[in-house]
N, C-alpha and C. Protein backbone atom coordinates (compact mmCIF):
# COMPACT_ATOMS: atom_id res chain seq x y z
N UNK A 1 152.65 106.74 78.90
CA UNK A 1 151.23 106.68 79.13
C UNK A 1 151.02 106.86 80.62
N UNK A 2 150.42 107.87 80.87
CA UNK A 2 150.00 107.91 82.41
C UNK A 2 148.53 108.46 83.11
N UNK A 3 148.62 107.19 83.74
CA UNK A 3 147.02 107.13 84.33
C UNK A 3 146.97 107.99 85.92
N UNK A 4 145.93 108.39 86.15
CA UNK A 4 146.16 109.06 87.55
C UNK A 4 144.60 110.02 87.87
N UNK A 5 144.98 110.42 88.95
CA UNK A 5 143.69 111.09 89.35
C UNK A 5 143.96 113.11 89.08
N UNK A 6 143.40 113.78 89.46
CA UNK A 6 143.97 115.18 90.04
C UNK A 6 145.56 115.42 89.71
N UNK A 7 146.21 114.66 90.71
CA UNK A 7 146.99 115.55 90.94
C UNK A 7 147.91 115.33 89.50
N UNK A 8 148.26 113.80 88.78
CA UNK A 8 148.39 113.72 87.82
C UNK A 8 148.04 114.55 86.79
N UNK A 9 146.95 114.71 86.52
CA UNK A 9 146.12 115.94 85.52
C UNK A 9 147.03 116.88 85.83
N UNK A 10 147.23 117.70 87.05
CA UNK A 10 148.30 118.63 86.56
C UNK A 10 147.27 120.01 87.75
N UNK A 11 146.48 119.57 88.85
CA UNK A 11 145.37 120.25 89.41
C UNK A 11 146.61 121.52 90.27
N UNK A 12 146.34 122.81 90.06
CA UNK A 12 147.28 123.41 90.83
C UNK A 12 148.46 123.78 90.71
N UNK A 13 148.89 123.28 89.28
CA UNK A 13 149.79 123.70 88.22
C UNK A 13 149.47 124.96 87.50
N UNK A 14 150.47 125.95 87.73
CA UNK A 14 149.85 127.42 86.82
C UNK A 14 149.71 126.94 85.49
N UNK A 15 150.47 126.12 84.51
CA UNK A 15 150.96 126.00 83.22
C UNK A 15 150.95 124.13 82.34
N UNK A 16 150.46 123.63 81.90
CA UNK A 16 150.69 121.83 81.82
C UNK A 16 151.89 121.61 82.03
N UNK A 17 153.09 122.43 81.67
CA UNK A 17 154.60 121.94 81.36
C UNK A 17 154.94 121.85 82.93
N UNK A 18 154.57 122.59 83.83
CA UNK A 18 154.72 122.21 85.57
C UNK A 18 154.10 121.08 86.02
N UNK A 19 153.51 120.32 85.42
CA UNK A 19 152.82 119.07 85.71
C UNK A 19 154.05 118.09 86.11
N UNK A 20 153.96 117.35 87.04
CA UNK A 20 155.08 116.36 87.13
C UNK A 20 155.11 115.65 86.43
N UNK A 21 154.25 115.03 85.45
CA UNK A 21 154.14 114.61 84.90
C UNK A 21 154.71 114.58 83.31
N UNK A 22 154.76 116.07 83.04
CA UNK A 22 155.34 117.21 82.05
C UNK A 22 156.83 116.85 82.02
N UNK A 23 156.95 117.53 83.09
CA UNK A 23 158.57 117.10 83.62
C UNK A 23 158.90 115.47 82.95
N UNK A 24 158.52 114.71 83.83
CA UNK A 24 159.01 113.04 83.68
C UNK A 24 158.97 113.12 82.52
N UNK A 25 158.10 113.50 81.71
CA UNK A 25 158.54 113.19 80.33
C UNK A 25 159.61 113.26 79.79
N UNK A 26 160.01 114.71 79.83
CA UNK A 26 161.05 115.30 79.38
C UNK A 26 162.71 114.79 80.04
N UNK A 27 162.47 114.22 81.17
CA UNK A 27 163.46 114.02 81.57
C UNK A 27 164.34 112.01 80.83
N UNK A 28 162.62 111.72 80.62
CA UNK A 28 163.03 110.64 80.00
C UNK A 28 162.90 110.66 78.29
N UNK A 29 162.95 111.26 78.03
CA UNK A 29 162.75 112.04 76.80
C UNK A 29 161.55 110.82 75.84
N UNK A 30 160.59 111.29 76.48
CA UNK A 30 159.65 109.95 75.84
C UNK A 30 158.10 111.54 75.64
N UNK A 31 157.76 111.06 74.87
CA UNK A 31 156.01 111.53 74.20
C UNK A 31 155.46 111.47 75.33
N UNK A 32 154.55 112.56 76.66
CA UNK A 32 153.52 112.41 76.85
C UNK A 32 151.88 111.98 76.35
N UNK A 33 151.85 110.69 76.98
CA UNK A 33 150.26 111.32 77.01
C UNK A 33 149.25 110.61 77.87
N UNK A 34 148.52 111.34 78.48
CA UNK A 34 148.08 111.40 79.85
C UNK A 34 146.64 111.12 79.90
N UNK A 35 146.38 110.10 80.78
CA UNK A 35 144.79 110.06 81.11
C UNK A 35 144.25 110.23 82.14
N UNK A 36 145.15 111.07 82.77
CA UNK A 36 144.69 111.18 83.95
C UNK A 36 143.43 111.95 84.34
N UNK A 37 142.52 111.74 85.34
CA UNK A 37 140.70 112.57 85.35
C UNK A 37 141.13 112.74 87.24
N UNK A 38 140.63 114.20 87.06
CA UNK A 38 140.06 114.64 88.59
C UNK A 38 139.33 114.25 89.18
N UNK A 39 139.96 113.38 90.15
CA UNK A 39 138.67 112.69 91.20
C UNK A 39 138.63 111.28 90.81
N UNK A 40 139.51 110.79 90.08
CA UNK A 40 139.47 109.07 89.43
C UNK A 40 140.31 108.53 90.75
N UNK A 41 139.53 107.04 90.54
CA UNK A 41 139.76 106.12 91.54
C UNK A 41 140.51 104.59 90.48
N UNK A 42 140.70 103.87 91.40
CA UNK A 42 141.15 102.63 90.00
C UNK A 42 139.59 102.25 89.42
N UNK A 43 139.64 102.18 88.13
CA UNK A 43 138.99 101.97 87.31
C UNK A 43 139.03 101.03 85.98
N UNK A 44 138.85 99.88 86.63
CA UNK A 44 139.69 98.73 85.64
C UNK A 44 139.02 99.09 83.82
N UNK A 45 137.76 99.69 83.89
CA UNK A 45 137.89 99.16 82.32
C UNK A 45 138.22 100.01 82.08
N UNK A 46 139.09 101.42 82.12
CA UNK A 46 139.67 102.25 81.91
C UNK A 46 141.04 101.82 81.35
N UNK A 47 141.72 100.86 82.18
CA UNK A 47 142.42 99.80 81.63
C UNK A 47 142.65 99.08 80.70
N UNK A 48 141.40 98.59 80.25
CA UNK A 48 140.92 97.99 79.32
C UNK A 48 140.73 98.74 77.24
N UNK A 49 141.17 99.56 77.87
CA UNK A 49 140.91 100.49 76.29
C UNK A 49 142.34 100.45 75.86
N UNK A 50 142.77 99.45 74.93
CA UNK A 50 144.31 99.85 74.51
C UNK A 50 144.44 100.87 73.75
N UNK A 51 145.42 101.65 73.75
CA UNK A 51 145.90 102.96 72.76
C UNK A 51 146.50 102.07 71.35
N UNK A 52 146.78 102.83 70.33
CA UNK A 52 146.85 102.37 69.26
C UNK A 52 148.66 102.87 69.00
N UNK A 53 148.92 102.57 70.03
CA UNK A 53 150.77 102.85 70.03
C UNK A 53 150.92 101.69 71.79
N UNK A 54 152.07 101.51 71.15
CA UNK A 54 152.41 100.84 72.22
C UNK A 54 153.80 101.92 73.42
N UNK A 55 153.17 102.09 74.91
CA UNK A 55 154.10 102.91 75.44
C UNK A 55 155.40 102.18 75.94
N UNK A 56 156.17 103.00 76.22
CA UNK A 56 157.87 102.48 76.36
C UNK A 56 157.12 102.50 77.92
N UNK A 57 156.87 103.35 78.79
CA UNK A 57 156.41 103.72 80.51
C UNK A 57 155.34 103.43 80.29
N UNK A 58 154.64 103.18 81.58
CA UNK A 58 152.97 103.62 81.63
C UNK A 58 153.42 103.90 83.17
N UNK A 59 152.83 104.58 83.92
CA UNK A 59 153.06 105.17 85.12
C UNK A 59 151.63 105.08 85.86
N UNK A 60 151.55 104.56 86.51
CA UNK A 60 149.68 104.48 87.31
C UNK A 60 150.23 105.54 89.09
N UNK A 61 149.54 106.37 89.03
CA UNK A 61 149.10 107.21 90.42
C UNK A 61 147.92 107.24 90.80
N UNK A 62 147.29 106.24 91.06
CA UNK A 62 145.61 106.44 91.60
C UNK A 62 146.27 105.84 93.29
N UNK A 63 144.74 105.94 94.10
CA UNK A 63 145.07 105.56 95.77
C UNK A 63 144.10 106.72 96.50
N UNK A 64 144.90 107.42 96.31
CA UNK A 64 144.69 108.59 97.60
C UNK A 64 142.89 109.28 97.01
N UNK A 65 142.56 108.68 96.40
CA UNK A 65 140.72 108.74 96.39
C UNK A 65 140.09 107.49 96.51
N UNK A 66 140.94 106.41 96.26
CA UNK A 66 140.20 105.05 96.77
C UNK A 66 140.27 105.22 98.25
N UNK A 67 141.63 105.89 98.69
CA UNK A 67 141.44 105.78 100.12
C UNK A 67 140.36 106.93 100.93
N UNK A 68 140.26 107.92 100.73
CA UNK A 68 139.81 108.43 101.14
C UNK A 68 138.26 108.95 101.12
N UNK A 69 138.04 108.86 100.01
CA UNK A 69 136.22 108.78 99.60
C UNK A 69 135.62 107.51 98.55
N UNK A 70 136.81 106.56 97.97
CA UNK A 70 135.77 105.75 96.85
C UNK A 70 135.54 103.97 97.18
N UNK A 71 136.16 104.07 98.13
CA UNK A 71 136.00 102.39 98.65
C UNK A 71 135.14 102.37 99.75
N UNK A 72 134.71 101.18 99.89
CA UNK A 72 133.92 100.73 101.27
C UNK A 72 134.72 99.94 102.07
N UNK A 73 135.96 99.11 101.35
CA UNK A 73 136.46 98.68 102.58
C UNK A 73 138.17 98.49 102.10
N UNK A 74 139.01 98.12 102.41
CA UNK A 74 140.54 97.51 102.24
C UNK A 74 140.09 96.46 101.18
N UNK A 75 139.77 95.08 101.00
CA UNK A 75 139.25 94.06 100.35
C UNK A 75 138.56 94.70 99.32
N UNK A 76 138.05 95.64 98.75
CA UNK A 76 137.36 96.31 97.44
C UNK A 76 138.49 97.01 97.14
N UNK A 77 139.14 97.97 97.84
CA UNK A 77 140.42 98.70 97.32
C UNK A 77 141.50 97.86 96.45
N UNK A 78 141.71 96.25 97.03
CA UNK A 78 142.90 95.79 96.13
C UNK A 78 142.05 94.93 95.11
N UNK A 79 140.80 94.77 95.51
CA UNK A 79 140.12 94.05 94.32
C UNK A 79 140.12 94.81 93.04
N UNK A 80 139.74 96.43 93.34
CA UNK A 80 139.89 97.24 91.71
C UNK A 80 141.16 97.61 91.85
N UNK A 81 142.70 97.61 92.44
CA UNK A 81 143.75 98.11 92.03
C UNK A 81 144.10 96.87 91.07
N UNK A 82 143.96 95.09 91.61
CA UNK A 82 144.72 93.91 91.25
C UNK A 82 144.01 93.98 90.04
N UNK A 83 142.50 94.61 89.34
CA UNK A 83 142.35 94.21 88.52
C UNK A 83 142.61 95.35 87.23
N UNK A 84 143.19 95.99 87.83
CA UNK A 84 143.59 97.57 86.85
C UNK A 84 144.87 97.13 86.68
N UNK A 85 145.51 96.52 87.43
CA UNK A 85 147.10 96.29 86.98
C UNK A 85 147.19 95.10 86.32
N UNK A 86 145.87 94.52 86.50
CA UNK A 86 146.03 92.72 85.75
C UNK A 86 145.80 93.16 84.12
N UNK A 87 145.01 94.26 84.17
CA UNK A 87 144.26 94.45 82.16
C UNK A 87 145.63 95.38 82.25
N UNK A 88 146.18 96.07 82.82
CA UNK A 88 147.63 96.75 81.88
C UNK A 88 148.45 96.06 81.61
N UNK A 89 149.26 94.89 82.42
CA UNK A 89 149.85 93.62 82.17
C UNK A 89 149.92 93.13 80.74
N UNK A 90 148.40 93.02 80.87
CA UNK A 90 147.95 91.88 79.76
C UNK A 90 147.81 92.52 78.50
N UNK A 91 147.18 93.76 78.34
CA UNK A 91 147.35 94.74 77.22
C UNK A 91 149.10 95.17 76.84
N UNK A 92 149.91 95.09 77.69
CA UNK A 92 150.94 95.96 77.39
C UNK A 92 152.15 95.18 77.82
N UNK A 93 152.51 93.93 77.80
CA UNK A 93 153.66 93.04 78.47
C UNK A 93 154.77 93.32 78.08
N UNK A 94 155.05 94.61 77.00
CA UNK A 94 156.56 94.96 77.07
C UNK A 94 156.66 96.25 77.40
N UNK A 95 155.61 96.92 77.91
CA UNK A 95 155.97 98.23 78.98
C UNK A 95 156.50 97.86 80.34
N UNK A 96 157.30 98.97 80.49
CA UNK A 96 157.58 99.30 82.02
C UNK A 96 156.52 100.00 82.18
N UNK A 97 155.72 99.14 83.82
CA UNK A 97 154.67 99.66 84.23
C UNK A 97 155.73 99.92 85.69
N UNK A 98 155.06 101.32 86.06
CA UNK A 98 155.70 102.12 87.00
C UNK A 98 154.07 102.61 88.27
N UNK A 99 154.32 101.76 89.43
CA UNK A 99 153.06 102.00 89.99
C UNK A 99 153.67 102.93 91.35
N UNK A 100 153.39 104.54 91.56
CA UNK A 100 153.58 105.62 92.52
C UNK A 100 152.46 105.34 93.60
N UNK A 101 152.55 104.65 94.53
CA UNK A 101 151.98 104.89 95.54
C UNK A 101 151.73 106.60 95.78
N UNK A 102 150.41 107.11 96.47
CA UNK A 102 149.79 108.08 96.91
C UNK A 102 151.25 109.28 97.98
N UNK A 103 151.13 110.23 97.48
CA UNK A 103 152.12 111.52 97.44
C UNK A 103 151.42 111.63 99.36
N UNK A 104 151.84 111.97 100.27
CA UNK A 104 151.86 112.72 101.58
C UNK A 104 150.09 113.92 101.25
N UNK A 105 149.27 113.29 102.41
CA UNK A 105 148.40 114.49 102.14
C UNK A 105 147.98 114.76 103.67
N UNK A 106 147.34 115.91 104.29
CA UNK A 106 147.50 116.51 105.31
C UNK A 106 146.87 115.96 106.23
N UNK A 107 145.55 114.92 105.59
CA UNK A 107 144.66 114.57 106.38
C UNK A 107 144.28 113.54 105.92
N UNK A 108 145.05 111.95 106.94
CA UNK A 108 145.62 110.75 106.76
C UNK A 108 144.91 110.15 107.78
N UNK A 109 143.66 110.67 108.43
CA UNK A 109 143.26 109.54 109.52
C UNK A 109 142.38 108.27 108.69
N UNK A 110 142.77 107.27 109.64
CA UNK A 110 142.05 106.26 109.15
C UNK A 110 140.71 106.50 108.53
N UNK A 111 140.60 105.76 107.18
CA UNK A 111 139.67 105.43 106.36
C UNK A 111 138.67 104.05 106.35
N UNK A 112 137.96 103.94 106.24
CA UNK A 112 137.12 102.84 105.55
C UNK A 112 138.10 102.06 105.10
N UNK A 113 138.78 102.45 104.20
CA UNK A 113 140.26 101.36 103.61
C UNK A 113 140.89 100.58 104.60
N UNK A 114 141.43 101.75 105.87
CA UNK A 114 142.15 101.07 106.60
C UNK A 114 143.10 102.78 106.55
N UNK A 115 144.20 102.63 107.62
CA UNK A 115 145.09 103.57 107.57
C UNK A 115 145.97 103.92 106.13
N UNK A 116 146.52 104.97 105.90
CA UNK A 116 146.80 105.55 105.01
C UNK A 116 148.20 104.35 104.06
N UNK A 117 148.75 104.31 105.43
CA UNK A 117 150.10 103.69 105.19
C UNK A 117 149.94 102.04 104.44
N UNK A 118 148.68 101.45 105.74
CA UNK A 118 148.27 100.27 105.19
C UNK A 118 147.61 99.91 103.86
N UNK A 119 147.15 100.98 103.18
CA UNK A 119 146.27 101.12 102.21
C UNK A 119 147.95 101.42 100.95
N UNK A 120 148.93 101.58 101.25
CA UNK A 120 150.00 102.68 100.26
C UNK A 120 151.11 101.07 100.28
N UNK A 121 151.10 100.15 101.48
CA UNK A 121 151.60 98.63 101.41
C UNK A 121 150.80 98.20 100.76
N UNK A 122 149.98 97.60 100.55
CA UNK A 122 149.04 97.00 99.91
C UNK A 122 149.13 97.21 98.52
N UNK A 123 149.31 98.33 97.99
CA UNK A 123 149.50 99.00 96.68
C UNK A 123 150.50 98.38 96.07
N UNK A 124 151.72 98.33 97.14
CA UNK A 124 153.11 98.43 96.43
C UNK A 124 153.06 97.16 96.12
N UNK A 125 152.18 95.82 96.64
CA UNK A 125 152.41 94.65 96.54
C UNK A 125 151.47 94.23 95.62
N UNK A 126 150.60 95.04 94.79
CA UNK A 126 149.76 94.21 94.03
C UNK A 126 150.67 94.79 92.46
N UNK A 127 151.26 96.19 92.87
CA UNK A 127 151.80 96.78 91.20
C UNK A 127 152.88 95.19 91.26
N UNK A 128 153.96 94.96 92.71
CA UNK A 128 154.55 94.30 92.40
C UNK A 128 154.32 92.74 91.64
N UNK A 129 153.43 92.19 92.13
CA UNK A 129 152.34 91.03 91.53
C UNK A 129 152.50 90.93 90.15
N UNK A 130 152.43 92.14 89.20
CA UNK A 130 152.00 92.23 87.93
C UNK A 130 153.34 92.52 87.26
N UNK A 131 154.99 92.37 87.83
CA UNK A 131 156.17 92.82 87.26
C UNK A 131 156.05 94.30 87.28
N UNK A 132 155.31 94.97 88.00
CA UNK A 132 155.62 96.21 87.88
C UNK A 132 156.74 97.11 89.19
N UNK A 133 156.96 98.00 89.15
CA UNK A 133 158.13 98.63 89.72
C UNK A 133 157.05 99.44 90.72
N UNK A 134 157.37 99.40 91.99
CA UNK A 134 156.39 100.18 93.24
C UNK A 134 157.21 101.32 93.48
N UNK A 135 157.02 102.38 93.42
CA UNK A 135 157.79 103.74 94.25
C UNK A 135 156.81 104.22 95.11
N UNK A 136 157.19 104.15 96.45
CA UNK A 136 156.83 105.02 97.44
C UNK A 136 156.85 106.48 96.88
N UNK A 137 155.20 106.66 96.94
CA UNK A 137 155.16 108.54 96.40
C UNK A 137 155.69 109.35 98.17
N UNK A 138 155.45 108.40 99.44
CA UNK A 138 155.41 109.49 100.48
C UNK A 138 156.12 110.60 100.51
N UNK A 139 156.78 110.41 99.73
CA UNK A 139 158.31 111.45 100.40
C UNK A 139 158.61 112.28 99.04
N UNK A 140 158.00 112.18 98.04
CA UNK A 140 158.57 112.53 96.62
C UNK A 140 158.22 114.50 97.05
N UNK A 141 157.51 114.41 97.52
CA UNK A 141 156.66 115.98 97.91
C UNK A 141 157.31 116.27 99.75
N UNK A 142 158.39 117.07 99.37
CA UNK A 142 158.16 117.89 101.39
C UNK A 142 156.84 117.74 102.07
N UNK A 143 157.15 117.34 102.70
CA UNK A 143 155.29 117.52 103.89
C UNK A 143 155.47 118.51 104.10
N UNK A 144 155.46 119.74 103.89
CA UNK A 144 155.48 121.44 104.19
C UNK A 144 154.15 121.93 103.51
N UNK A 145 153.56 123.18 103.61
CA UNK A 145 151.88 123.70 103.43
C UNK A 145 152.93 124.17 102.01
N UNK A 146 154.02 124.68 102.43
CA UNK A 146 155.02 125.29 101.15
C UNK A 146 154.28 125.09 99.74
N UNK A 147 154.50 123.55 99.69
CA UNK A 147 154.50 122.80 98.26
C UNK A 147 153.02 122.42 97.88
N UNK A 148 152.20 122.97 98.14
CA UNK A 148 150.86 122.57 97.95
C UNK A 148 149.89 124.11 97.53
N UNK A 149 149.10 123.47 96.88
CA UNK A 149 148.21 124.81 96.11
C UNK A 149 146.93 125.27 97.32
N UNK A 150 146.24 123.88 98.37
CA UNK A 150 145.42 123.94 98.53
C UNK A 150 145.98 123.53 100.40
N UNK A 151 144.58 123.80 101.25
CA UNK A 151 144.64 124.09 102.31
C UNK A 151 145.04 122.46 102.65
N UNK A 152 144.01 121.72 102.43
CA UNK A 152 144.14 120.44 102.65
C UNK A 152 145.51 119.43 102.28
N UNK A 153 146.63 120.13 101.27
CA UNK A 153 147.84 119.58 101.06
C UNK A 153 147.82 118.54 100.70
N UNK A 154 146.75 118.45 99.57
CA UNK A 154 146.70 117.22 98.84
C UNK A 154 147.47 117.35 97.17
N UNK A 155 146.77 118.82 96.64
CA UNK A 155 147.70 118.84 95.24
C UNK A 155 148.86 119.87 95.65
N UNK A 156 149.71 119.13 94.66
CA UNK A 156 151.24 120.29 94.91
C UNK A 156 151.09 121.42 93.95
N UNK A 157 151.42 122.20 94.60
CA UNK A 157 151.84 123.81 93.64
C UNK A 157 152.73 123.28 92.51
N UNK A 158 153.40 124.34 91.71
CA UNK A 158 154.58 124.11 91.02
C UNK A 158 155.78 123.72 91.83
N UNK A 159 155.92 124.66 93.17
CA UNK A 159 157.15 123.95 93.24
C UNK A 159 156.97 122.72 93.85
N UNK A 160 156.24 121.80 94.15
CA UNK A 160 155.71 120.53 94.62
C UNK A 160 156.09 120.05 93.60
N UNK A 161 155.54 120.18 92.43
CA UNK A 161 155.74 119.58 91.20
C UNK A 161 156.72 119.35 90.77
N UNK A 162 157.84 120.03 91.01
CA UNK A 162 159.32 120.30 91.07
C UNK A 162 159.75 119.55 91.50
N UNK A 163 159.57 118.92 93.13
CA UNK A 163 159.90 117.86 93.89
C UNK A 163 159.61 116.82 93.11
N UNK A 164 158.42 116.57 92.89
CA UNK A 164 157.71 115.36 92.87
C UNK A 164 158.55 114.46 91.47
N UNK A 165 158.42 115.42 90.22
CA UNK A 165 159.17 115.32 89.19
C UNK A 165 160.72 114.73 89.41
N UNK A 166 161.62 116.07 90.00
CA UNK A 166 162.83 115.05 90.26
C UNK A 166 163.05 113.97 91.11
N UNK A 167 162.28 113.74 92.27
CA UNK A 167 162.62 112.67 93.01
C UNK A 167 162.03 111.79 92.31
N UNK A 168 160.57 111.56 91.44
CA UNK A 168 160.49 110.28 90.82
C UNK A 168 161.46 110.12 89.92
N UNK A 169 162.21 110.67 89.31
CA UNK A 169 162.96 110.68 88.08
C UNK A 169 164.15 110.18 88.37
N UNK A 170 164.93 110.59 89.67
CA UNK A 170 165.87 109.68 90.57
C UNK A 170 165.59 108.39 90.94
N UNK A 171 164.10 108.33 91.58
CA UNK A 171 164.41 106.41 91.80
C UNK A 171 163.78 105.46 90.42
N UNK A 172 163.30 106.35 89.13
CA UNK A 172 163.17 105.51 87.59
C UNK A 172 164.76 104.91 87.68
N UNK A 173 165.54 106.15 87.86
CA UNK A 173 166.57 105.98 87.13
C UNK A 173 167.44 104.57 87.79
């Protein structure tokens, strides 16, 4: 089960199966299926809707739109992450919940949130809060224009996707 914004969806992918997301599946040989929405921020009652299967993963990638256009301050940012990870918890206590901090994007100046980095700590400590597993997304993607579809180097091309896919799939493992 995986929640996420854009780049999750698969934004800048020629094909769904280039989705990193696509990939992880396959590599863990588990059923996609994806909720991820373009332009989503944490959204707790989104949370709140259980699926009618219970997932082995659930994988959360939201951040990098709380940080950059959907919060007013740091203190609202962990108020809707703590409470998006508190209703998956509680809906789902024998998944591995897998929370990806925000992938490298080109244009990281301080936010309303707070700096990029401070906003991507903060993250790792509330998935951790809830028994969930934190992976640093920074590095999963080259910081190169290479791996990105768009000027701003926020969604990855395919071969981004490529990265992003095996290096999360190395530190699941």
């Amino acid at each position: 089960l995986a929640y996420g914004d854009s780049i999750t969806q698969g934004y800048d992918a020629l094909r769904p199966s280039n989705r990193y997301i696509a990939k992880l599946a396959d590599e863990l040989d588990a059923e996609e299926f994806n909720k991820a929405i373009g332009g989503a921020r944490f959204f707790p009652e989104l949370a709140q809707l259980k699926d009618s299967f219970v997932p082995d993963y659930i994988t959360v990638a939201y951040g990098t739109n709380d940080w950059s256009w959907g919060r007013a301050s740091m203190d609202a940012f962990k108020a809707y992450a703590q409470s998006f990870y508190d209703k998956l918890a509680e809906l789902y206590p024998e998944a591995i919940i897998i929370g990806i901090t925000p992938i490298w994007r080109k244009d990281n100046n301080p936010s309303r949130v707070g700096t990029f980095d401070d906003m991507r700590a903060e993250l790792a400590k509330i998935i951790e809060s809830v028994g969930g597993h934190a992976i640093d997304g920074i590095d999963l993607v080259p910081h190169e224009r290479t791996y990105y579809g768009d000027d701003n180097c926020l969604h990855p091309n395919n071969e981004g996707f490529e990265y992003y896919a095996n290096n999360l799939y190395e530190k699941i493992k």
